[in-house]
Protein backbone atom coordinates (compact mmCIF):
# COMPACT_ATOMS: atom_id res chain seq x y z
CA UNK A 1 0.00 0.00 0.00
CA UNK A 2 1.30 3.54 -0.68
CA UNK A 3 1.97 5.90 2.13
CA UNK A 4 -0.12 9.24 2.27
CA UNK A 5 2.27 11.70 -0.05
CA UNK A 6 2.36 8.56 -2.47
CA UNK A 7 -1.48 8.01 -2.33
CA UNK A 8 -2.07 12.00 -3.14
CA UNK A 9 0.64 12.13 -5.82
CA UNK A 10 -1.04 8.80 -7.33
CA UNK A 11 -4.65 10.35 -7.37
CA UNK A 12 -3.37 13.32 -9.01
CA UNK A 13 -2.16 11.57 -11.65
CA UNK A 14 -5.23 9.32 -11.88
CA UNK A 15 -7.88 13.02 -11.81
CA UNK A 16 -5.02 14.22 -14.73
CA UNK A 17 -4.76 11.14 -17.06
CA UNK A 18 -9.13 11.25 -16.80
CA UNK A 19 -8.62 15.12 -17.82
CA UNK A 20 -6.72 13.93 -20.93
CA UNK A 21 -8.87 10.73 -21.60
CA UNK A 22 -11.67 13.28 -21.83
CA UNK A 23 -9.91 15.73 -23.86
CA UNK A 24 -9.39 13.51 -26.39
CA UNK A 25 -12.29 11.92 -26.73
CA UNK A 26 -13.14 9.38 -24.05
CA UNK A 27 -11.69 7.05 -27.03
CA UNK A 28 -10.49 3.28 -24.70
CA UNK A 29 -7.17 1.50 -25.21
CA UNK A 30 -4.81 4.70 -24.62
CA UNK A 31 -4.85 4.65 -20.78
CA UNK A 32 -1.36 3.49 -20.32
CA UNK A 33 -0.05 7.08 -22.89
CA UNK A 34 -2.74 8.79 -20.52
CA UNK A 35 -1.23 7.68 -17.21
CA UNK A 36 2.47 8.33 -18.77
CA UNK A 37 1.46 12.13 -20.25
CA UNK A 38 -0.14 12.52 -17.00
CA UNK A 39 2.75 11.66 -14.67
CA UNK A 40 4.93 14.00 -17.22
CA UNK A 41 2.65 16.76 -16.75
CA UNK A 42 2.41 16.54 -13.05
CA UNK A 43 6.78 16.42 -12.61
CA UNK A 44 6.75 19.10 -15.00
CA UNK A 45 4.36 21.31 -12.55
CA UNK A 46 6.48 19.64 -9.26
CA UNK A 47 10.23 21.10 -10.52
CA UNK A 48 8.31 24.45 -11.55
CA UNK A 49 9.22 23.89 -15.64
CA UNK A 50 5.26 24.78 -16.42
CA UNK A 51 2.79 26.79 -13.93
CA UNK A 52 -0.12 24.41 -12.02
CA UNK A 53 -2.70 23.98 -14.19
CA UNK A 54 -6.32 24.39 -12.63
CA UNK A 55 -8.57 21.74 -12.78
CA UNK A 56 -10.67 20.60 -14.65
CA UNK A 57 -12.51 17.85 -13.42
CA UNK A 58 -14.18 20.26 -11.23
CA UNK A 59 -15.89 21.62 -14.32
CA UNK A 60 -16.74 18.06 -15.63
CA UNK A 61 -18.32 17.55 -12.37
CA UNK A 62 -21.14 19.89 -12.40
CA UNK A 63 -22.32 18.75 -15.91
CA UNK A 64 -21.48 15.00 -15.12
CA UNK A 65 -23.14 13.05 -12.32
CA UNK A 66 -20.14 11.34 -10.38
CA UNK A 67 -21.53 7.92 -11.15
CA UNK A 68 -21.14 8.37 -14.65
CA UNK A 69 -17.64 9.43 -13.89
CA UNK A 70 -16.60 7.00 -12.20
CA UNK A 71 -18.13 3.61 -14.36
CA UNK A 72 -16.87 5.77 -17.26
CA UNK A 73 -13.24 6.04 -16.44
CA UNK A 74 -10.62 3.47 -17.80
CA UNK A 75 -8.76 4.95 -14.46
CA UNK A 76 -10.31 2.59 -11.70
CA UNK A 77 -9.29 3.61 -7.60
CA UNK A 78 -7.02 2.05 -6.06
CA UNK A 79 -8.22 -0.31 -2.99
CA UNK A 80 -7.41 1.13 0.40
């Protein structure tokens, strides 16, 4: 099981790599160059190379109940 900083760092990239999924489409079988972009993005932001971005799954949620969110994703949780 990851520790705390690991678990946060993890669900960012899991709320990013969804943000790019739905960019492009919601199209399956590119979850792996999702989760890879995603991770990129996010060290990118970490060593200060590119400025935070805001998010926007915040916007996705008010137009898309959660549960549709979540069955949707190819980006299941991780068990706790």
């Amino acid at each position: 099981m990851a520790n705390g900083n690991e678990q946060i760092r993890e669900d960012r990239i899991r709320e990013r790599a969804y943000e790019i999924w739905e960019r492009e489409g919601r199209k399956y079988g590119d979850h792996e160059r999702h989760w890879e972009e995603a991770e990129k993005e996010l060290r990118k932001e970490e060593s200060g190379i590119i400025p935070p971005r805001t998010h926007l799954s915040r916007a996705i949620a008010v137009e898309t109940p959660i549960a549709a969110q979540v069955n949707a994703s190819p980006y299941p949780a991780t068990a706790q």
